[in-house]
C-alpha atoms as a PDB file:
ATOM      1  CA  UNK A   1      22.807 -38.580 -69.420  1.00  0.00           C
ATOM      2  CA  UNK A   2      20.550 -37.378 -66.660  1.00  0.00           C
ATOM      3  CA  UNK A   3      22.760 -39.435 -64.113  1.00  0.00           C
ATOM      4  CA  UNK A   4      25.767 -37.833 -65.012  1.00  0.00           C
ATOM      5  CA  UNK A   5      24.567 -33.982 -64.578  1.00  0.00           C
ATOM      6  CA  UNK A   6      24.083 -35.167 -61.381  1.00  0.00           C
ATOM      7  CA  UNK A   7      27.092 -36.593 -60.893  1.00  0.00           C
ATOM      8  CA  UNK A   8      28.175 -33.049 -61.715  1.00  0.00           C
ATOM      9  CA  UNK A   9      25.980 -31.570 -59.715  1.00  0.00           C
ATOM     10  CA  UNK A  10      27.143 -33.794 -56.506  1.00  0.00           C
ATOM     11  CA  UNK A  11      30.575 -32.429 -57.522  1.00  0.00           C
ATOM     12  CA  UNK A  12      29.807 -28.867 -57.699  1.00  0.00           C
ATOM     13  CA  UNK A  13      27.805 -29.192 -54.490  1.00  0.00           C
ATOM     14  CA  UNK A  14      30.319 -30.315 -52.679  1.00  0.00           C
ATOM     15  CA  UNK A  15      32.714 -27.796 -53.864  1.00  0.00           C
ATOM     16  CA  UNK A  16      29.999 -25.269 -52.147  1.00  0.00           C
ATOM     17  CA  UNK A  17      28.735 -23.904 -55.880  1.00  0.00           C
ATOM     18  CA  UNK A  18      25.560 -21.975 -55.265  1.00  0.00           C
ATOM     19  CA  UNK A  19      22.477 -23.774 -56.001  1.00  0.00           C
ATOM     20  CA  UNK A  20      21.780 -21.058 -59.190  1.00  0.00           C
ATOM     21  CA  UNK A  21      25.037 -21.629 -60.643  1.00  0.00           C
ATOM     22  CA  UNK A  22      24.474 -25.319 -60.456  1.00  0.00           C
ATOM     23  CA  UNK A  23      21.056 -25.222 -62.200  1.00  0.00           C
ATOM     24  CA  UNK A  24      22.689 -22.928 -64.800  1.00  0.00           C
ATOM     25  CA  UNK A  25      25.779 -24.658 -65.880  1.00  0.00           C
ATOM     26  CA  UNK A  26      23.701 -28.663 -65.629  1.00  0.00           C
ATOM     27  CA  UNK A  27      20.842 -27.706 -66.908  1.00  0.00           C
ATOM     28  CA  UNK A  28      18.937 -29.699 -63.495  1.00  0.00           C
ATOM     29  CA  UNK A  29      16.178 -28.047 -61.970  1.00  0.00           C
ATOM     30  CA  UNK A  30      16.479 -26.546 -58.382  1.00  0.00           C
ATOM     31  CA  UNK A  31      14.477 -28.966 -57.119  1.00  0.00           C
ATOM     32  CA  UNK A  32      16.501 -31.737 -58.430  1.00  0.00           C
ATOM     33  CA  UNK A  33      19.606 -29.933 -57.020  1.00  0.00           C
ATOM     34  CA  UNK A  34      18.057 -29.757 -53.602  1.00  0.00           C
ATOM     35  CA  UNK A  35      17.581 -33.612 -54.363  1.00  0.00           C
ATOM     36  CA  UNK A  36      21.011 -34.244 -54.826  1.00  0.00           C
ATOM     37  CA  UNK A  37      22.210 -32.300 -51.552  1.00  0.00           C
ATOM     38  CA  UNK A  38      19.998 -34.044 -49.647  1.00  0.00           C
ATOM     39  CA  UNK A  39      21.308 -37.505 -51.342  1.00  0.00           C
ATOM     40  CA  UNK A  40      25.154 -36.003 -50.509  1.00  0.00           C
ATOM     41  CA  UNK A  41      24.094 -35.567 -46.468  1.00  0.00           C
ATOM     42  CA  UNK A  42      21.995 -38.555 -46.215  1.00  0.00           C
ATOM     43  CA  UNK A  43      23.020 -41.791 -44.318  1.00  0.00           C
ATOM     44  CA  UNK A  44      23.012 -43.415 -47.660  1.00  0.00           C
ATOM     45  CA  UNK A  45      25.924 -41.824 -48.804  1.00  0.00           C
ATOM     46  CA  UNK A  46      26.304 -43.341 -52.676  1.00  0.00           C
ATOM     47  CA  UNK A  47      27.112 -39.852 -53.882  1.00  0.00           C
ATOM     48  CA  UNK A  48      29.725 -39.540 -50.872  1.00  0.00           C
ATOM     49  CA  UNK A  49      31.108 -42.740 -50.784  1.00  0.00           C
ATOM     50  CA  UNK A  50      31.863 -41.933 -54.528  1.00  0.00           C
ATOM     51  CA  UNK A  51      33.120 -38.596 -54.367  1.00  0.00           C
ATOM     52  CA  UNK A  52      35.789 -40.051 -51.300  1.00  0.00           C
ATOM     53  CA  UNK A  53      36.717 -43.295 -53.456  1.00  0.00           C
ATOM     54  CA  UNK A  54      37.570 -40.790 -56.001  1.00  0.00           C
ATOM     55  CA  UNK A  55      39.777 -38.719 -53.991  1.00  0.00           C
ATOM     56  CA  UNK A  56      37.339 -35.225 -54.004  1.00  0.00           C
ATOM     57  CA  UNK A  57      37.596 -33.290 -51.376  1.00  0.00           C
ATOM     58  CA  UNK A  58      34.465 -33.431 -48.718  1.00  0.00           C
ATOM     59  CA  UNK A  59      33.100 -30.858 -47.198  1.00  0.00           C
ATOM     60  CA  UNK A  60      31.283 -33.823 -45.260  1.00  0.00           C
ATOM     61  CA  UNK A  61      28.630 -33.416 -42.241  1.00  0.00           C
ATOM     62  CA  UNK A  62      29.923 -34.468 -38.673  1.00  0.00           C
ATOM     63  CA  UNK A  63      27.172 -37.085 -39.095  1.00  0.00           C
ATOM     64  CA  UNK A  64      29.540 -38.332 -42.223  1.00  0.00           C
ATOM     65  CA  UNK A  65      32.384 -38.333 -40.842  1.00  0.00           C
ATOM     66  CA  UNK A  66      31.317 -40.314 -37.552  1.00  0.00           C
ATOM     67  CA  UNK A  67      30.192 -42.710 -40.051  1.00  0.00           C
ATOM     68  CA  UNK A  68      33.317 -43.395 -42.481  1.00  0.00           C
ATOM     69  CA  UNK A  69      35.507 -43.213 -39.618  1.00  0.00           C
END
């Protein structure tokens, strides 16, 4: 359960939803939110690699894109 609210949250971040709405609608905290935006631009990239597999579209970092390409 908690994996997939942020899941959503990864989703709605990368759509640009503010951080409130976020916390409103999943039911995360903010910090946990901030979490998740920081595992989106990170050079890990499991929540990015997932959201491009599945054909969302990034609003990826220049850092992100040097890196898939």
């Amino acid at each position: 359960m908690e994996f997939s609210r942020r899941w959503q949250a990864a989703k709605m971040l990368n759509q640009k939803v503010p951080y409130t709405k976020i916390v409103q609608v999943t039911g995360l905290s903010s910090t946990t939110v901030a979490r998740v935006q920081r595992w989106l631009q990170g050079t890990l990239g499991g929540y990015r690699l997932m959201l491009n597999r599945l054909g969302h579209h990034t609003h990826a970092s220049p850092h992100t894109r040097l890196k898939e390409a």
